[in-house]
N, C-alpha and C. Protein backbone atom coordinates (compact mmCIF):
# COMPACT_ATOMS: atom_id res chain seq x y z
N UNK A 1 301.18 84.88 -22.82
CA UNK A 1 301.66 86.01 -23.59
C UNK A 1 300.50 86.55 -24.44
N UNK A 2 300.34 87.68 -24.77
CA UNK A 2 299.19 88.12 -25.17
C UNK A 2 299.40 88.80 -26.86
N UNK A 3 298.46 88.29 -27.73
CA UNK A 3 298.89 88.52 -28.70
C UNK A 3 299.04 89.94 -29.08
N UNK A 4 299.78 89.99 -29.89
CA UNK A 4 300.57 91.16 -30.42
C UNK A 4 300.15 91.51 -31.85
N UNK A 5 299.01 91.98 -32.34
CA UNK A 5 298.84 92.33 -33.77
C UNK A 5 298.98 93.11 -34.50
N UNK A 6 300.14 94.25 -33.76
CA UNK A 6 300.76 94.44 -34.75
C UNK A 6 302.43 93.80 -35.64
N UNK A 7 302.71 93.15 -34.25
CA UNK A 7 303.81 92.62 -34.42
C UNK A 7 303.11 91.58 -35.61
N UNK A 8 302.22 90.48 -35.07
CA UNK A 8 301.68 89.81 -36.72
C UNK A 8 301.62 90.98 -38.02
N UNK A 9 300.90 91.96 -38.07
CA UNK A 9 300.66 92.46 -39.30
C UNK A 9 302.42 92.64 -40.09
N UNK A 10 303.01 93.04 -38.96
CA UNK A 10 304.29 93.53 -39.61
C UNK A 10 305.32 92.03 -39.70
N UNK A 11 305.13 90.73 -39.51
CA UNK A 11 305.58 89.75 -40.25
C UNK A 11 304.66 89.25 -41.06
N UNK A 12 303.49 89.27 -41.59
CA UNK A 12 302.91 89.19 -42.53
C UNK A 12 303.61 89.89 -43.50
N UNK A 13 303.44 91.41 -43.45
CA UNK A 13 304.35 92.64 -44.69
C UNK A 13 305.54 91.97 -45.09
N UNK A 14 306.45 91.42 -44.30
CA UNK A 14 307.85 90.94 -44.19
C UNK A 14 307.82 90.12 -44.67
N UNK A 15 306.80 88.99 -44.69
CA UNK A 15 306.47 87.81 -45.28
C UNK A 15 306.37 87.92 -46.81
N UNK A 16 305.28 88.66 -47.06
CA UNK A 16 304.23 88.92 -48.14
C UNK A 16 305.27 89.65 -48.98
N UNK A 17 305.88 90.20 -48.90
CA UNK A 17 307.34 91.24 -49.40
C UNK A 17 308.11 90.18 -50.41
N UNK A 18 308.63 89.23 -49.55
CA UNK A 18 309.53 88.00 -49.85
C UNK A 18 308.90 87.42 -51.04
N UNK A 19 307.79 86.83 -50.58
CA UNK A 19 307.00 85.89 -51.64
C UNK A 19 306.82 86.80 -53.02
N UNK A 20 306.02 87.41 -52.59
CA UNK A 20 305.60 88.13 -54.17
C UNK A 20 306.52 88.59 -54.50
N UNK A 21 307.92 89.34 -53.94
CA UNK A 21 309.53 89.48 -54.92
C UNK A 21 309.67 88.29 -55.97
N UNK A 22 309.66 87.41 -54.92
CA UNK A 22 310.09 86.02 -55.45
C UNK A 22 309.30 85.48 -56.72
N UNK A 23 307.73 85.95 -56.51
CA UNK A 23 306.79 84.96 -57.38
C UNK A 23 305.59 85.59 -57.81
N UNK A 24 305.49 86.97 -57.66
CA UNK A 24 304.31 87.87 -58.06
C UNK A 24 303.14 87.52 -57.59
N UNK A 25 302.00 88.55 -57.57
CA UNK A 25 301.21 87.54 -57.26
C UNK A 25 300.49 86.65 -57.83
N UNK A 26 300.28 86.57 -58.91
CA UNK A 26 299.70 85.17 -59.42
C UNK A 26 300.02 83.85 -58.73
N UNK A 27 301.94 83.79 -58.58
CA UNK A 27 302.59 82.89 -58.36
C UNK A 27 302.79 82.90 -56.37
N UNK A 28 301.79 84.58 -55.89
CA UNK A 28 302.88 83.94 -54.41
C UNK A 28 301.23 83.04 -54.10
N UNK A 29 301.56 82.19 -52.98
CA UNK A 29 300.88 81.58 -52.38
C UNK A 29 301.11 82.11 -50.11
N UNK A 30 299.60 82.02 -50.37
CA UNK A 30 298.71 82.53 -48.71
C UNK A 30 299.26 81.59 -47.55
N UNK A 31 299.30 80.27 -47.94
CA UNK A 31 299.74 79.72 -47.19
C UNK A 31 301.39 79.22 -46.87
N UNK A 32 302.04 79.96 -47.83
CA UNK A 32 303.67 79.88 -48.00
C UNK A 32 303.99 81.23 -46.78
N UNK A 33 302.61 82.75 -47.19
CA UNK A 33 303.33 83.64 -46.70
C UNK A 33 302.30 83.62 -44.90
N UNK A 34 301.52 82.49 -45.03
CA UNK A 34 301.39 82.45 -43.59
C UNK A 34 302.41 81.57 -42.77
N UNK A 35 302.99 80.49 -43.68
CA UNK A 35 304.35 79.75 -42.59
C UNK A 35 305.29 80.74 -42.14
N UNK A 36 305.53 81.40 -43.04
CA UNK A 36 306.51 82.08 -42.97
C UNK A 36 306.45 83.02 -41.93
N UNK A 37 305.30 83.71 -41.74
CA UNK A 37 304.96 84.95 -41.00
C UNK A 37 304.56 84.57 -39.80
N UNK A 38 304.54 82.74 -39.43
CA UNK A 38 304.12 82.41 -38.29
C UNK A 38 302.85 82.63 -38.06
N UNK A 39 301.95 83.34 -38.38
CA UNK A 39 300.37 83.55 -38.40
C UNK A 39 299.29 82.64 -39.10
N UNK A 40 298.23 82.75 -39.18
CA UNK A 40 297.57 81.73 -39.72
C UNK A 40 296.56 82.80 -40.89
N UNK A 41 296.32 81.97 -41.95
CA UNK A 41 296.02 82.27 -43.35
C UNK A 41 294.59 83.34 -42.84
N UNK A 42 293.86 83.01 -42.10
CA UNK A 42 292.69 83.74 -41.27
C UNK A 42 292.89 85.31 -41.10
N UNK A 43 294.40 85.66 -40.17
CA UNK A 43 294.60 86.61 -39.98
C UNK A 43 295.19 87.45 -41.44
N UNK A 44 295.77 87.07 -41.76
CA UNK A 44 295.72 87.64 -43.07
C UNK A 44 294.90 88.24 -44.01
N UNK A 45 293.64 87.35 -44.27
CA UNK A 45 292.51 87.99 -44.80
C UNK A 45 291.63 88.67 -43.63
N UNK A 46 291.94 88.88 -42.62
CA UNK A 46 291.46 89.94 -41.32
C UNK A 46 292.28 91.11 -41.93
N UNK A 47 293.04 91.26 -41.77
CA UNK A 47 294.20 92.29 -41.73
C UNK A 47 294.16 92.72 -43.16
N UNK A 48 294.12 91.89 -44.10
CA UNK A 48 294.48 92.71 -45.38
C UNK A 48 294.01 92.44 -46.50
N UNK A 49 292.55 91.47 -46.20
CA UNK A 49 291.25 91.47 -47.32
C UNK A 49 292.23 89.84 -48.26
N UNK A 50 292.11 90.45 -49.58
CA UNK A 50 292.55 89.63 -50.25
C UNK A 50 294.12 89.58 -50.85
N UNK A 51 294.41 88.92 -51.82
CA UNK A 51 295.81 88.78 -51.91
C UNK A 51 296.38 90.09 -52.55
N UNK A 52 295.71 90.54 -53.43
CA UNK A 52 295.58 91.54 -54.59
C UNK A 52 296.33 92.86 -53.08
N UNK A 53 294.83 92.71 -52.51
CA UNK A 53 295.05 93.67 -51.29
C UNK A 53 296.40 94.11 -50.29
N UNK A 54 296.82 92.76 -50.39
CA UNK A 54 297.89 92.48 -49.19
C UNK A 54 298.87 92.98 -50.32
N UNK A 55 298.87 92.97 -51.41
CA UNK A 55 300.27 93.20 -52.41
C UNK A 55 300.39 94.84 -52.40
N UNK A 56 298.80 95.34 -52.29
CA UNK A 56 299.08 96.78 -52.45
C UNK A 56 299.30 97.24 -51.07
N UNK A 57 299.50 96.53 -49.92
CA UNK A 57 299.88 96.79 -49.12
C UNK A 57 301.60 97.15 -48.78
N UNK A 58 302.19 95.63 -49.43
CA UNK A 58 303.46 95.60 -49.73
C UNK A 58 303.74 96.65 -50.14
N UNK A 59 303.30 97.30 -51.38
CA UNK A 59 303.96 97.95 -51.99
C UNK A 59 303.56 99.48 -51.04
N UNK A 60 302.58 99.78 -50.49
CA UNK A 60 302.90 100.98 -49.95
C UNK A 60 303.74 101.16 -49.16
N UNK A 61 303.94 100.03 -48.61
CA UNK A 61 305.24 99.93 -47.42
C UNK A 61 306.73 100.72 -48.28
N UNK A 62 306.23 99.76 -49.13
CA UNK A 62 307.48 99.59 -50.18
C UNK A 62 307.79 100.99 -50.35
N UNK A 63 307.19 101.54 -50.97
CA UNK A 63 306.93 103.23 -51.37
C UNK A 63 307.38 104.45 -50.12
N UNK A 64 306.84 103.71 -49.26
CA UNK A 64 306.76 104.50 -48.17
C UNK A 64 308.37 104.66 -47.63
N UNK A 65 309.15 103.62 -47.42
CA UNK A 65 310.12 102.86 -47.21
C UNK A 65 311.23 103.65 -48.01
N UNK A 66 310.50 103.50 -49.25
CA UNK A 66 311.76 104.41 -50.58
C UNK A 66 311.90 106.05 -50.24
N UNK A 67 310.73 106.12 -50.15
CA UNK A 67 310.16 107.57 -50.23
C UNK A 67 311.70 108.09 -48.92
N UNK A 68 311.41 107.65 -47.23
CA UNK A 68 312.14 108.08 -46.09
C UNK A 68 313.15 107.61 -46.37
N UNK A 69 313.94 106.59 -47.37
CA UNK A 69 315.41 106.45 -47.03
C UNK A 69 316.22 107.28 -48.37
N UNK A 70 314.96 107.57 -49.58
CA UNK A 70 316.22 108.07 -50.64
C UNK A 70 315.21 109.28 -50.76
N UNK A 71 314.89 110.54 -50.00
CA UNK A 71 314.36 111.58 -50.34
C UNK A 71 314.70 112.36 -51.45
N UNK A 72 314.18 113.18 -51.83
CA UNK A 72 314.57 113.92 -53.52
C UNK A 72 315.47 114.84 -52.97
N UNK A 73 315.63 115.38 -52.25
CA UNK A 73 317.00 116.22 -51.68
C UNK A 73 316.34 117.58 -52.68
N UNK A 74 318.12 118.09 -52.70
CA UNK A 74 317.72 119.88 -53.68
C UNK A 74 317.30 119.46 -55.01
N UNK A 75 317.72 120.25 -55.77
CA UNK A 75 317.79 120.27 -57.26
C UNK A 75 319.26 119.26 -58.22
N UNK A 76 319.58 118.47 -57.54
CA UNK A 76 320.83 117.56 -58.06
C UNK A 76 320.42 115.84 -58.55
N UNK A 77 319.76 116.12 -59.64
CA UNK A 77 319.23 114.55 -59.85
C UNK A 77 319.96 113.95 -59.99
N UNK A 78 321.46 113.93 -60.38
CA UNK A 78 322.91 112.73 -60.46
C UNK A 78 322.59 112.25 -59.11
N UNK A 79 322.88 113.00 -58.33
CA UNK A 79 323.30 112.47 -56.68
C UNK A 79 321.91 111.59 -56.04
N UNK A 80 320.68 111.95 -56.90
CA UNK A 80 319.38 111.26 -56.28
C UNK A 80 319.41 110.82 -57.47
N UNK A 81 320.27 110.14 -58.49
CA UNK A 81 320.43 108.51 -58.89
C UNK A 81 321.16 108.36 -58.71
N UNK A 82 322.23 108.19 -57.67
CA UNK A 82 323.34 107.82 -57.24
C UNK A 82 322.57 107.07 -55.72
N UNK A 83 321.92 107.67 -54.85
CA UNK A 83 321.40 107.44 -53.88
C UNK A 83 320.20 106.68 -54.09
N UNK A 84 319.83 106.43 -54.80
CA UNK A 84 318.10 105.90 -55.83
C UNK A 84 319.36 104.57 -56.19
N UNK A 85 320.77 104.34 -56.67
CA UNK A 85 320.64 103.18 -57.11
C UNK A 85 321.23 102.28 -56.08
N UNK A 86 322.12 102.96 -55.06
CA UNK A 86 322.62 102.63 -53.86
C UNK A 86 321.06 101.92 -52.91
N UNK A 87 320.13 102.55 -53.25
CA UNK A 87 318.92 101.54 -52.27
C UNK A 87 318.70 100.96 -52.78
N UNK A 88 318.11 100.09 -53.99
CA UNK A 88 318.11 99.16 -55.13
C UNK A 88 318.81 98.32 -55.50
N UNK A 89 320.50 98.73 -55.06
CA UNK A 89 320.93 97.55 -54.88
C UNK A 89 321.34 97.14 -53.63
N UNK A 90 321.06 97.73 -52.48
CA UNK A 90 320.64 97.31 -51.32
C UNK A 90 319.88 96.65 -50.58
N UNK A 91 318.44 96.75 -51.72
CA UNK A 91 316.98 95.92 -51.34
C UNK A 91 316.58 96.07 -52.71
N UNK A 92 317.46 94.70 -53.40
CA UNK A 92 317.17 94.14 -54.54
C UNK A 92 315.18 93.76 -54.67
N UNK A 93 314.72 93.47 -53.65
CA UNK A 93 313.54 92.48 -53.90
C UNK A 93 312.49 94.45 -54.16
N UNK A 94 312.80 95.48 -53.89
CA UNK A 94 312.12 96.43 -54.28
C UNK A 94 311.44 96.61 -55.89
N UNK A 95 312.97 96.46 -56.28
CA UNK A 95 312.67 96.53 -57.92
C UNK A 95 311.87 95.02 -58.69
N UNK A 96 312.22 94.14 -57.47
CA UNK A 96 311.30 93.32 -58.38
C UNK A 96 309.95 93.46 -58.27
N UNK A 97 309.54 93.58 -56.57
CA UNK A 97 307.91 94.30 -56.79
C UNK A 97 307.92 95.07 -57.80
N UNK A 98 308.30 96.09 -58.09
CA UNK A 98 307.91 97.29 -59.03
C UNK A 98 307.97 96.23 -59.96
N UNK A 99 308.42 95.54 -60.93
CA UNK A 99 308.64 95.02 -61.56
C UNK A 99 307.39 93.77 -62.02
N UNK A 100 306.94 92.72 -60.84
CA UNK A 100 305.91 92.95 -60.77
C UNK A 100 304.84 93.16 -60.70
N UNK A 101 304.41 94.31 -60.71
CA UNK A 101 303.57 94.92 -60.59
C UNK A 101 303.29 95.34 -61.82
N UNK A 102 304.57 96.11 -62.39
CA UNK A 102 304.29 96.28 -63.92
C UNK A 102 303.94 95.27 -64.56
N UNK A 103 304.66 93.88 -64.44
CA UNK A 103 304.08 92.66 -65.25
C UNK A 103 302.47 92.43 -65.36
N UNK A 104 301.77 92.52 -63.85
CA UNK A 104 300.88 91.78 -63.80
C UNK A 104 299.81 92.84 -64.07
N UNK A 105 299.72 94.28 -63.80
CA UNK A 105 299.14 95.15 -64.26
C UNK A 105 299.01 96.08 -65.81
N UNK A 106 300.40 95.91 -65.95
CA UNK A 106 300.45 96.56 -67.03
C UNK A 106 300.27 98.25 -67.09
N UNK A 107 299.02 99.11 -67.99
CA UNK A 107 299.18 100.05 -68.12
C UNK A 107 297.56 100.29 -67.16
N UNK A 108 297.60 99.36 -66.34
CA UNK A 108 295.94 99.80 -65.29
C UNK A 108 296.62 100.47 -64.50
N UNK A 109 295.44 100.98 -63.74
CA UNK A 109 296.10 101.58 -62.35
C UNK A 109 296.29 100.77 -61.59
N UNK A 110 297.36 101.55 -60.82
CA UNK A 110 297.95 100.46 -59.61
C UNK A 110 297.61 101.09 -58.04
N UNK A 111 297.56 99.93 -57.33
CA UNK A 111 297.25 100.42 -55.83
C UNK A 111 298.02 101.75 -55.49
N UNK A 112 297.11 102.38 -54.92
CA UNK A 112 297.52 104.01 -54.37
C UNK A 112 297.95 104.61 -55.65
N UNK A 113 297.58 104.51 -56.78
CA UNK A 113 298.29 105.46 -57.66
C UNK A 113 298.62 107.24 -57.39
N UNK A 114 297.37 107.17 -56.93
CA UNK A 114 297.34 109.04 -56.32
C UNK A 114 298.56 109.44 -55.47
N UNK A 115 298.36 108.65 -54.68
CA UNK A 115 299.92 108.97 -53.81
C UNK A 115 301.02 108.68 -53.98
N UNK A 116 301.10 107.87 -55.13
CA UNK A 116 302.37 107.64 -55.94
C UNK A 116 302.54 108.33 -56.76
N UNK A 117 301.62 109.23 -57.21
CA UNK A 117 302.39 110.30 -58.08
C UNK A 117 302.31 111.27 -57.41
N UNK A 118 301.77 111.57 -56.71
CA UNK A 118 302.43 112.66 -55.65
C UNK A 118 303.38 112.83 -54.94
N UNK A 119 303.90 111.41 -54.89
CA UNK A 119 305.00 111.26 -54.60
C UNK A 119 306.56 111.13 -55.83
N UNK A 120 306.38 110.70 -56.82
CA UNK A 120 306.90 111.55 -58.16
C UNK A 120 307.01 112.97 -58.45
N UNK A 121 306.25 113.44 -58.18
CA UNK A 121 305.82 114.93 -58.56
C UNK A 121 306.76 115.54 -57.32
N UNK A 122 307.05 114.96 -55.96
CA UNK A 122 307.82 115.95 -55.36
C UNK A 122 309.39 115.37 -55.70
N UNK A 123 309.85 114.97 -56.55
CA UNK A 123 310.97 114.99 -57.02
C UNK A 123 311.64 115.39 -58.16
N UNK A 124 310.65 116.19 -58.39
CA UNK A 124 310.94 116.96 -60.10
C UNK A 124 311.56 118.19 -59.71
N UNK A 125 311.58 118.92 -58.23
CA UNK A 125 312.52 119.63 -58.45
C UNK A 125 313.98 119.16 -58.76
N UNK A 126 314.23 118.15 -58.30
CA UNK A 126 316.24 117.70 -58.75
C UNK A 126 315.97 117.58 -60.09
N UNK A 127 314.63 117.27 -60.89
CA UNK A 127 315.15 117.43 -62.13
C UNK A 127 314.99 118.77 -62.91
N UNK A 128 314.60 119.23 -62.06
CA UNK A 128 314.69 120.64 -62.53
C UNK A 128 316.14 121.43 -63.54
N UNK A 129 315.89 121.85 -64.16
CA UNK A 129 317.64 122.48 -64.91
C UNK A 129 316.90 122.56 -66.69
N UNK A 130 315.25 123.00 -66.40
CA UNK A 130 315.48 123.50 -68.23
C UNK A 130 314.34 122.21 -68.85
N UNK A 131 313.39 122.42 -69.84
CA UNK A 131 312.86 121.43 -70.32
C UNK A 131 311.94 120.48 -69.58
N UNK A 132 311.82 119.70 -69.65
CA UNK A 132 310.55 119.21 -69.08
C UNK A 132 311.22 117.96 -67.56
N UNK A 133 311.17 118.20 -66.75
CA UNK A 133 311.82 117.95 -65.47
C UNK A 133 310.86 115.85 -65.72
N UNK A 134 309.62 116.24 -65.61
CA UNK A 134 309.32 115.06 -65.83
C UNK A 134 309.59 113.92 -66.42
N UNK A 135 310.45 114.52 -68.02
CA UNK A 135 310.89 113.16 -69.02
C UNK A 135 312.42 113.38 -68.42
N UNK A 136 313.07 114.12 -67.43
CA UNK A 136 314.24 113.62 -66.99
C UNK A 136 314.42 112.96 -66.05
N UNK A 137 313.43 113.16 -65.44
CA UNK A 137 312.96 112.29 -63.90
C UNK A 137 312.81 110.83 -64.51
N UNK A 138 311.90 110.36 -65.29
CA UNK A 138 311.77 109.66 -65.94
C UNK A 138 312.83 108.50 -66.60
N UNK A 139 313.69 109.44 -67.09
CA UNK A 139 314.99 108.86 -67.90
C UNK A 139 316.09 108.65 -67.02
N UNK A 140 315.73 109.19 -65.51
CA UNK A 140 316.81 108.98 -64.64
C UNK A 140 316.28 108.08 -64.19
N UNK A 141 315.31 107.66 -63.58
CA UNK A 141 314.96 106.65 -62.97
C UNK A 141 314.97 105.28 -63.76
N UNK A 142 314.76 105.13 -65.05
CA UNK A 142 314.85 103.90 -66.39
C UNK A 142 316.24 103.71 -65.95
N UNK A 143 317.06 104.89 -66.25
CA UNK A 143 318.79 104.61 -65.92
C UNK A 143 319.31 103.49 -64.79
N UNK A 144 318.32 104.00 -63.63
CA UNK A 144 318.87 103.70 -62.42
C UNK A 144 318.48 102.27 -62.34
N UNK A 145 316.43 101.86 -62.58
CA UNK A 145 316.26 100.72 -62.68
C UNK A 145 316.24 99.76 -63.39
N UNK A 146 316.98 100.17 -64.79
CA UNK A 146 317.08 98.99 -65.88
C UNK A 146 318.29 98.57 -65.40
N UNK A 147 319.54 99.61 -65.30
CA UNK A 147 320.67 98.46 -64.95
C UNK A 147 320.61 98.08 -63.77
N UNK A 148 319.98 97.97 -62.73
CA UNK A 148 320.04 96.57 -61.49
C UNK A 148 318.96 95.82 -61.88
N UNK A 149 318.15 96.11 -62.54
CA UNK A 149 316.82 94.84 -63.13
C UNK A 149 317.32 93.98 -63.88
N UNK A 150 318.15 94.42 -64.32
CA UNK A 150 318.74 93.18 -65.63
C UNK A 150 319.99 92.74 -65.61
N UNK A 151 320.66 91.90 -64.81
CA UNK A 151 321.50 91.76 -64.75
C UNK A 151 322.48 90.91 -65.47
N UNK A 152 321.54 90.31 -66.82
CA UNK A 152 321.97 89.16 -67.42
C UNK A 152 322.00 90.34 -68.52
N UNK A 153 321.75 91.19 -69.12
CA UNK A 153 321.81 92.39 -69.96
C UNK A 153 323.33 92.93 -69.45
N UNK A 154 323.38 93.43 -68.43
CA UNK A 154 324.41 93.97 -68.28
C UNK A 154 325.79 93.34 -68.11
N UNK A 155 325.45 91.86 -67.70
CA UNK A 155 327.14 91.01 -67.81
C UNK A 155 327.20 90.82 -69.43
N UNK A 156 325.76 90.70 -69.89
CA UNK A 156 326.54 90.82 -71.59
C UNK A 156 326.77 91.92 -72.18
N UNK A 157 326.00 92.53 -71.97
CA UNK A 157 327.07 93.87 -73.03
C UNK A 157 328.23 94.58 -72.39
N UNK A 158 328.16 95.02 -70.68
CA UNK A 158 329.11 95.75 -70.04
C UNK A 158 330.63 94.70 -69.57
N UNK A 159 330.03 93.05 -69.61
CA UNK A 159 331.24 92.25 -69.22
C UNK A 159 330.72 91.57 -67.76
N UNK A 160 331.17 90.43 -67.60
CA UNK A 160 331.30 89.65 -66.28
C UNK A 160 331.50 90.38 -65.14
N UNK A 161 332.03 91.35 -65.26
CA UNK A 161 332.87 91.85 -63.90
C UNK A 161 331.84 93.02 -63.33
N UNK A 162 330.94 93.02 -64.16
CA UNK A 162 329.77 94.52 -63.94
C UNK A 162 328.92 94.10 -62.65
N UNK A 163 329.32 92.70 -62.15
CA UNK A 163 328.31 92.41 -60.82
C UNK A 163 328.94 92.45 -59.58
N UNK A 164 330.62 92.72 -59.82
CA UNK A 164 331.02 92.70 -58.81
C UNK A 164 330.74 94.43 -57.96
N UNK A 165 331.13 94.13 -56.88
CA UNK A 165 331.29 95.49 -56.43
C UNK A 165 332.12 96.63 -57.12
N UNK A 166 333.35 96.63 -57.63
CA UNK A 166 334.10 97.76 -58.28
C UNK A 166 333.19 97.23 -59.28
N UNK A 167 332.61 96.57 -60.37
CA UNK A 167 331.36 96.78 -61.31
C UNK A 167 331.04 97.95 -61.30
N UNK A 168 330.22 97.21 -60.21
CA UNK A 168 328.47 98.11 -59.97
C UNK A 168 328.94 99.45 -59.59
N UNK A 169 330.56 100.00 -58.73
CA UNK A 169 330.57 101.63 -58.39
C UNK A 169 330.72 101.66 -59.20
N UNK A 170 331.33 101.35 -60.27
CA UNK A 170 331.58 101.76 -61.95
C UNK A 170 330.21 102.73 -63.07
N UNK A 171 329.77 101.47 -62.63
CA UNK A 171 328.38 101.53 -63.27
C UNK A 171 327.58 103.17 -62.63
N UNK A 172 327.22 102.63 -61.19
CA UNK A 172 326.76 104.23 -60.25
C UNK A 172 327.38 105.37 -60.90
N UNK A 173 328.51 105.49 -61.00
CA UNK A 173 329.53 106.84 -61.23
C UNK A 173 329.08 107.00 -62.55
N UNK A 174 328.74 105.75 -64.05
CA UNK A 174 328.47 106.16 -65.40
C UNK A 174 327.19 106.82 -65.10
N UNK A 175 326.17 106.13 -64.31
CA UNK A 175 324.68 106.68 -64.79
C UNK A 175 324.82 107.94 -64.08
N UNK A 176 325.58 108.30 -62.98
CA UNK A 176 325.58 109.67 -62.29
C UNK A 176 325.82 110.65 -63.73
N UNK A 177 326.77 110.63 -64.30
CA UNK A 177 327.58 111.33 -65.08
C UNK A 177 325.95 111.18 -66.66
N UNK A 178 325.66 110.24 -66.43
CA UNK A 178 324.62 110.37 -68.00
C UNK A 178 323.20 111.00 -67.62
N UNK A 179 323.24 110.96 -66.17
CA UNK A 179 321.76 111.62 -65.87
C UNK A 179 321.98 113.11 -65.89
N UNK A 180 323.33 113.50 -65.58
CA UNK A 180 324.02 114.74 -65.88
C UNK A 180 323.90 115.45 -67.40
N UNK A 181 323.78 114.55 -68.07
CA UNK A 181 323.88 114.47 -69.59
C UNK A 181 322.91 114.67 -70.29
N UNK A 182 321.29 114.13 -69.28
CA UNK A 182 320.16 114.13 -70.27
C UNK A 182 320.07 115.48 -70.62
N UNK A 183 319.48 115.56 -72.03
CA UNK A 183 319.43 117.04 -72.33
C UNK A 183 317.81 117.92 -71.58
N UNK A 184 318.08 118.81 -71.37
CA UNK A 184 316.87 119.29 -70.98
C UNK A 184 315.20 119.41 -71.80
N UNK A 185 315.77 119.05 -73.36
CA UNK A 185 314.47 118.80 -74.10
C UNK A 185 313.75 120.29 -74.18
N UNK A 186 312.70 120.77 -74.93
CA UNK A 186 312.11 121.81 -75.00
C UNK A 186 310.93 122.17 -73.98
N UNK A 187 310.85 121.30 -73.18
CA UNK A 187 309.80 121.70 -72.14
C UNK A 187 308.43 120.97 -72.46
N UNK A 188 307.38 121.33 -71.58
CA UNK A 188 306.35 120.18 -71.36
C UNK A 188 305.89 119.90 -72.80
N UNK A 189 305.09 118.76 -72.79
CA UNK A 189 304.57 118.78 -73.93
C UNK A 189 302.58 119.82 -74.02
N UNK A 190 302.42 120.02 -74.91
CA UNK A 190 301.45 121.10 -75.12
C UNK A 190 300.20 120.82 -74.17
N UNK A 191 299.97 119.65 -74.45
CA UNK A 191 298.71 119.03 -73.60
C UNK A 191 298.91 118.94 -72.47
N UNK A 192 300.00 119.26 -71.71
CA UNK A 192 300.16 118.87 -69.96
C UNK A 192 299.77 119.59 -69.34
């Protein structure tokens, strides 16, 4: 049988996805996400340099992944955080990359930043409706990913029952209705 490299690269991603959800990278380990991926630790640093590397790989997948299944649609940002929280809590291990990523980076840049905000930037038309589209984009997306990030936050203040399924549509239908709500604000700030 003749090897197949892309089929390796793409259980490596699958691999490498898992682990660092699970354990960031400080914590994932090369040789956990080569058992896993069936490949050997070699091909890995062939394919995708170092670990750092392979994470910003993940995550473009990741991005890429978000980008084709929850597109920004028209001008209706409720319904693209309604659809934004429906994938999130579909592929829980997303938000923990993002998550992180924020941990371990902080306020540096992060792999592909350029195309990640270019990819932000084409969703400011749904927030479009008055004021600065960006701090609503912004405040919709905090909406969407603080309550599935925290789920020990939300059984305490919202109640036990916020994890079940009638919960969580509960929950979808409030943040629909509060992203509806953000006020439009006075528009950019001076320096933008």
């Amino acid at each position: 049988m003749a090897y197949d490299s892309t089929a390796t690269k793409e259980r490596i991603l699958t691999a490498a996805a898992a682990e660092f959800a699970a354990h960031g990278v400080a914590g994932a380990r090369v040789d956990r996400i080569a058992a896993q991926a069936r490949a050997n630790k070699r091909a890995i640093y062939d394919y995708f340099g170092d670990k750092d590397k392979l994470f910003a790989a993940v995550l473009e997948r990741l991005m890429s992944d978000l980008a084709q299944a929850v597109p920004p649609g028209d001008d209706d940002l409720p319904a693209y955080a309604e659809r934004l929280f429906d994938y999130h809590r579909a592929h829980p291990e997303a938000l923990r990359l993002l998550m992180w990523e924020a941990l371990e980076l902080g306020d540096q840049p992060v792999p592909g930043e350029e195309a990640r905000t270019r990819h932000y930037q084409d969703k400011l038309q749904a927030a479009e409706g008055g004021g600065d589209p960006r701090t609503r984009l912004f405040l919709a997306l905090g909406l969407v990913g603080w309550s599935l990030a925290m789920p020990q936050l939300r059984r305490m203040i919202l109640g036990p029952d916020q994890s079940s399924d009638q919960g969580l549509d509960r929950l979808r239908s409030d943040i629909s209705r509060a992203v509806r709500a953000l006020p439009a604000g006075d528009g950019p700030p001076e320096n933008a």
